[in-house]
N, C-alpha and C. Protein backbone atom coordinates (compact mmCIF):
# COMPACT_ATOMS: atom_id res chain seq x y z
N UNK A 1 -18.41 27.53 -10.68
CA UNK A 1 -17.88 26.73 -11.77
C UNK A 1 -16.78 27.54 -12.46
N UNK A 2 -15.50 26.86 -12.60
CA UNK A 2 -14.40 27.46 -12.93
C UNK A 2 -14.20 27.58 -14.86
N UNK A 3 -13.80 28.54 -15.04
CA UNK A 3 -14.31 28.67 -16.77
C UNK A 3 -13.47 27.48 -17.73
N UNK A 4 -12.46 27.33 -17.02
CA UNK A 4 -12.04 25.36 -17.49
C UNK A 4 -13.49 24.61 -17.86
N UNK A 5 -13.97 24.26 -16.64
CA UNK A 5 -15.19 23.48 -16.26
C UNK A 5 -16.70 24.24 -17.62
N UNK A 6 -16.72 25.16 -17.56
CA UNK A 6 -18.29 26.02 -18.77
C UNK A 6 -17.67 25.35 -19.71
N UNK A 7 -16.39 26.12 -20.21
CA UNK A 7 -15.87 25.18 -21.32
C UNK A 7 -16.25 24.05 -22.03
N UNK A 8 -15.54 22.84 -21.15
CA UNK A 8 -15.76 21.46 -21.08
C UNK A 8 -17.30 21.35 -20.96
N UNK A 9 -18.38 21.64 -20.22
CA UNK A 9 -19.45 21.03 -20.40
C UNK A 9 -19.98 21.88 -21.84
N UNK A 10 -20.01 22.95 -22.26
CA UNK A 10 -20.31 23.15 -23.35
C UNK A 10 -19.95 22.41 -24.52
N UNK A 11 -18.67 22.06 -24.55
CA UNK A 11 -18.30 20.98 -25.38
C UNK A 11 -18.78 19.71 -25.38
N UNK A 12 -19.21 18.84 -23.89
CA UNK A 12 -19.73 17.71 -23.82
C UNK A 12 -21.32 17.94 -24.16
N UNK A 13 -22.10 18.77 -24.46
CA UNK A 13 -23.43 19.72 -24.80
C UNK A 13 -23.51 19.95 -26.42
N UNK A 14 -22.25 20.27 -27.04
CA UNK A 14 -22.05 20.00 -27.91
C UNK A 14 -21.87 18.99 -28.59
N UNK A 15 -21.07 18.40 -28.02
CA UNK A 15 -20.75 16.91 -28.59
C UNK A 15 -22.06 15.74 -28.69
N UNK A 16 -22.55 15.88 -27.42
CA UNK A 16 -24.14 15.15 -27.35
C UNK A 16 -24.99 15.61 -28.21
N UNK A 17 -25.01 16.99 -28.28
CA UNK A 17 -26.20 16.99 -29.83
C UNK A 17 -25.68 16.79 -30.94
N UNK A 18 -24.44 16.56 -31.45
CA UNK A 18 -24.13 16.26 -32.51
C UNK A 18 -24.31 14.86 -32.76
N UNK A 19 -23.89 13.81 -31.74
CA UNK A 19 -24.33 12.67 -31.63
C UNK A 19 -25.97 12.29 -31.95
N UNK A 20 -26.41 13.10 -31.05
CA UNK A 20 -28.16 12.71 -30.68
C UNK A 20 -28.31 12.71 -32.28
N UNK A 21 -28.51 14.29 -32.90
CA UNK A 21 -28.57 14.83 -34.57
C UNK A 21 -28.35 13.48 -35.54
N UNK A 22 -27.64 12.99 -35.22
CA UNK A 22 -26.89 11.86 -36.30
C UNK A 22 -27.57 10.09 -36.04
N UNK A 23 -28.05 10.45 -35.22
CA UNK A 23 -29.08 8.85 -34.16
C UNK A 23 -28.12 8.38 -34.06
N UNK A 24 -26.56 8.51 -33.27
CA UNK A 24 -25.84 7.39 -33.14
C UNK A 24 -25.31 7.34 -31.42
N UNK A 25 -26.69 7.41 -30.39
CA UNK A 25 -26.33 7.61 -28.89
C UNK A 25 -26.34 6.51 -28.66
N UNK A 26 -27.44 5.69 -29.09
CA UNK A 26 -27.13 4.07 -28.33
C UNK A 26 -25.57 3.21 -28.71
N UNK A 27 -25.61 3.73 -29.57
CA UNK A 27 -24.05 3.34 -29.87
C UNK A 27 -22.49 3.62 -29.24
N UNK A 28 -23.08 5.09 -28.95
CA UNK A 28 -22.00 5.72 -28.53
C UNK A 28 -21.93 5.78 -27.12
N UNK A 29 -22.74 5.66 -26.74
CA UNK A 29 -23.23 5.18 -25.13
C UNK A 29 -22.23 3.78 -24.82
N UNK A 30 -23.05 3.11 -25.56
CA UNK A 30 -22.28 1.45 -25.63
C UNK A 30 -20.58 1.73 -25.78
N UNK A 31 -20.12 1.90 -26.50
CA UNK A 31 -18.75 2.36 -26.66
C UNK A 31 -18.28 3.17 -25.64
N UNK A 32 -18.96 4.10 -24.75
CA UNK A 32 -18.32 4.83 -24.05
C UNK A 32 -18.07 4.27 -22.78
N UNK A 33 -19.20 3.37 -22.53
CA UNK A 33 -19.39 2.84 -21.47
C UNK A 33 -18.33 1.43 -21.09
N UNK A 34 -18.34 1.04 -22.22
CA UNK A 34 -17.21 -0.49 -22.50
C UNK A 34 -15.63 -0.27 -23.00
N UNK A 35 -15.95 1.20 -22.98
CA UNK A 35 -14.21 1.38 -22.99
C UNK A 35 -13.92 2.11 -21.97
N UNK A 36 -14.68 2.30 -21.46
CA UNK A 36 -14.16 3.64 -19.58
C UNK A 36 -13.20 2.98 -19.41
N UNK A 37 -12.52 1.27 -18.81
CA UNK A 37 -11.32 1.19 -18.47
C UNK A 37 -10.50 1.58 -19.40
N UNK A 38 -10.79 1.62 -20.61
CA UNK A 38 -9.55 1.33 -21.21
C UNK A 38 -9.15 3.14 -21.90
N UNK A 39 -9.84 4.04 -20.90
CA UNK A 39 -9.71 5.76 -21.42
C UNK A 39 -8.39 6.19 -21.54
N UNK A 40 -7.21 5.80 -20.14
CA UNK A 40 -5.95 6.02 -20.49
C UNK A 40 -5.03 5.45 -22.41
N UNK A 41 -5.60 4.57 -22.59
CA UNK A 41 -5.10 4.19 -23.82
C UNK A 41 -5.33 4.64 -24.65
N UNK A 42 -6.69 5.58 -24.82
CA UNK A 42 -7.64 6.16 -25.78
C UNK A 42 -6.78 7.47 -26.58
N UNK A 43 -6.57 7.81 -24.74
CA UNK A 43 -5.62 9.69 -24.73
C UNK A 43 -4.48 9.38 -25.21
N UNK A 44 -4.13 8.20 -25.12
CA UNK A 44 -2.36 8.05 -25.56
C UNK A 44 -2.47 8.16 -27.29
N UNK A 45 -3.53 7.37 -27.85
CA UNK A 45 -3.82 6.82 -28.99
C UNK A 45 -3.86 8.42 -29.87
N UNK A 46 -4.48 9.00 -28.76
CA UNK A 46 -4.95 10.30 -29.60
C UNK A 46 -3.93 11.19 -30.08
N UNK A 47 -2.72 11.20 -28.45
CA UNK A 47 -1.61 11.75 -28.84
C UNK A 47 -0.62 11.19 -30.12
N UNK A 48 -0.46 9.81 -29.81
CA UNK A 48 -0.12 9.45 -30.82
C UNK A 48 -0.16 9.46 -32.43
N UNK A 49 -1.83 9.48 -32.43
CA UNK A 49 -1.99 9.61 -33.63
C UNK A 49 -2.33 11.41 -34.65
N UNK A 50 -2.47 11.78 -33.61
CA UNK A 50 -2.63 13.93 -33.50
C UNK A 50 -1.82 14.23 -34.58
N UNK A 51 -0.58 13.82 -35.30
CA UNK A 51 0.13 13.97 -36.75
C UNK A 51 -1.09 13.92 -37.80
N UNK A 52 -1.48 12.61 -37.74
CA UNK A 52 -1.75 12.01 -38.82
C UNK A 52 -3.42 12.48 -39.34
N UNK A 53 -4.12 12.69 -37.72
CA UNK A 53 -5.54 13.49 -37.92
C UNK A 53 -5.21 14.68 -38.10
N UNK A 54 -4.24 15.83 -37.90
CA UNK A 54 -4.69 16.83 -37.81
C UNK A 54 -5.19 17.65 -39.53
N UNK A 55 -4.64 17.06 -40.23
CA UNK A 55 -4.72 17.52 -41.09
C UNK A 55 -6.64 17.36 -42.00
N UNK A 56 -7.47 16.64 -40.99
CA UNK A 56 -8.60 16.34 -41.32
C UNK A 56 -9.49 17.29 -39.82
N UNK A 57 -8.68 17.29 -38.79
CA UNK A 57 -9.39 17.97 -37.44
C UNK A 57 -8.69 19.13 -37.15
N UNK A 58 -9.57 20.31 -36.67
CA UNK A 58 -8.39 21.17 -35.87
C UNK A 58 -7.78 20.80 -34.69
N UNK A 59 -6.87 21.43 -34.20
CA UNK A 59 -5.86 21.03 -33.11
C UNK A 59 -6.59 21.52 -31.91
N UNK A 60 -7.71 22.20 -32.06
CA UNK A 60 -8.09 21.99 -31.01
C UNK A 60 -9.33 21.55 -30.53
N UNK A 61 -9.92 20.96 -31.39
CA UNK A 61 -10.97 19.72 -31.33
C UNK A 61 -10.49 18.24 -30.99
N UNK A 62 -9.26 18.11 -31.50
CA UNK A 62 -7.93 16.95 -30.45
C UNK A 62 -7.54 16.89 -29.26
N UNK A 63 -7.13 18.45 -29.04
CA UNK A 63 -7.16 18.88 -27.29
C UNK A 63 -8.27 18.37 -26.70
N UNK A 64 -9.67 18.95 -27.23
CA UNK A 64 -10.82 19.11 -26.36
C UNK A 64 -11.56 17.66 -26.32
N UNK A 65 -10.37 16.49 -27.35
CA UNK A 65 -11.43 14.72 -27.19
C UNK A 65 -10.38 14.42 -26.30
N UNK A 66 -9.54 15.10 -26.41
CA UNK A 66 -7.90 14.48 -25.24
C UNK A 66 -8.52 14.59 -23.60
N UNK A 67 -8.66 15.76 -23.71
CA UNK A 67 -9.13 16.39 -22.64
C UNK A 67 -10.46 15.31 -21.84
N UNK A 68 -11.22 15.45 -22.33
CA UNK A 68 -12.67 14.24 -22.37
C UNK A 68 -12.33 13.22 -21.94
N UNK A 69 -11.54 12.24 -22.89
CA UNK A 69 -10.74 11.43 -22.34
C UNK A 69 -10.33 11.07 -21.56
N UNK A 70 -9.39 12.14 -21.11
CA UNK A 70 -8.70 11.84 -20.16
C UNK A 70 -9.40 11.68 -18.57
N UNK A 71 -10.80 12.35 -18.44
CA UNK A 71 -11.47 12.62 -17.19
C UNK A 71 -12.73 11.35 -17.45
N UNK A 72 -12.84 10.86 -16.45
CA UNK A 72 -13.68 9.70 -16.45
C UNK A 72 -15.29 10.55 -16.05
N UNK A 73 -14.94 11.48 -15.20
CA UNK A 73 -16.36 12.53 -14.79
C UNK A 73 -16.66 12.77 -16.20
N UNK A 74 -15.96 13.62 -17.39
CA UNK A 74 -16.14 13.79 -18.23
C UNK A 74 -17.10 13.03 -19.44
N UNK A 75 -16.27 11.94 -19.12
CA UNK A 75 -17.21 10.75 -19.85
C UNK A 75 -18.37 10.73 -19.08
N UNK A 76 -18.61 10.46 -18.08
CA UNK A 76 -19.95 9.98 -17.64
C UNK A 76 -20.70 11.29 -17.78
N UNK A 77 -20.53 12.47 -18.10
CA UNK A 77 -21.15 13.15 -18.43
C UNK A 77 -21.63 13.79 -19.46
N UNK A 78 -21.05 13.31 -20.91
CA UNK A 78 -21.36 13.33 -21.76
C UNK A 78 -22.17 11.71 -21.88
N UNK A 79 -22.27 10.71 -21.31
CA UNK A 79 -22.92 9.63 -21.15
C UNK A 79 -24.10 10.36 -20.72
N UNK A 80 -24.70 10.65 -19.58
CA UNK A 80 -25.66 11.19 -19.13
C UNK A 80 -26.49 12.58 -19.81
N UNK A 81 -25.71 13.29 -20.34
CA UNK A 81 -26.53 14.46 -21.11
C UNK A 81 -26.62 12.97 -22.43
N UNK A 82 -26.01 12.40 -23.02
CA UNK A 82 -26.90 11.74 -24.21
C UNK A 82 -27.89 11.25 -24.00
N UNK A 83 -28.31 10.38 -22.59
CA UNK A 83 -28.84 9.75 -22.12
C UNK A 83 -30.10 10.89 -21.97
N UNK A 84 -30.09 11.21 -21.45
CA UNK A 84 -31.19 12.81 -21.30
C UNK A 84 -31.36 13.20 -22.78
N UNK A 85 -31.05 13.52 -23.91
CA UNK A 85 -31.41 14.04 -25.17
C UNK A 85 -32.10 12.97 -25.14
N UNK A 86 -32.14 11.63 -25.59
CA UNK A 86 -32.57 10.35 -25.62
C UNK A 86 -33.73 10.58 -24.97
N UNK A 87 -33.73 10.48 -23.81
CA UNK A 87 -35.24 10.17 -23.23
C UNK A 87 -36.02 12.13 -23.34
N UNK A 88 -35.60 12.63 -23.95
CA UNK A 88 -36.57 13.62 -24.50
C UNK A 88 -37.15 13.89 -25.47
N UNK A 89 -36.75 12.98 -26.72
CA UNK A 89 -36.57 13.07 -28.01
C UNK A 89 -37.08 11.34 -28.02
């Protein structure tokens, strides 16, 4: 596993327990799942809008939802580790 790749799943590891923490997986599941086609638009949206958040996000917590985004493996794998917190909890 290439240290790109530890990275990214630590972040999608992260991101899932912050979700799970907050009870909002069935939700976010649903959303993740009903917008997969529409992920290219998501990353554009993000770039686009990266002015106007940054001043509430760091720049590189934008990279790292860009990033997510942009990989459909990505998604389904932060889909699946929520899915797993879920049925352990």
């Amino acid at each position: 596993m290439d240290p790109q790749s530890q990275s990214t799943t630590s972040e999608l590891e992260q991101i899932a327990a912050t979700i799970h923490s907050r009870k909002l997986t069935a939700p976010v599941i649903f959303l993740l799942e009903s917008h997969l086609p529409l992920r290219a638009v998501a990353e554009n949206l993000i770039l686009f809008l990266a002015p106007f958040v940054q001043p509430f996000m760091r720049k590189s917590s934008l990279d790292s939802l860009r990033n997510i985004l942009s990989s459909p493996e990505a998604i389904q794998e932060l889909i699946n580790q929520l899915e797993q917190l879920e049925k352990n909890h």
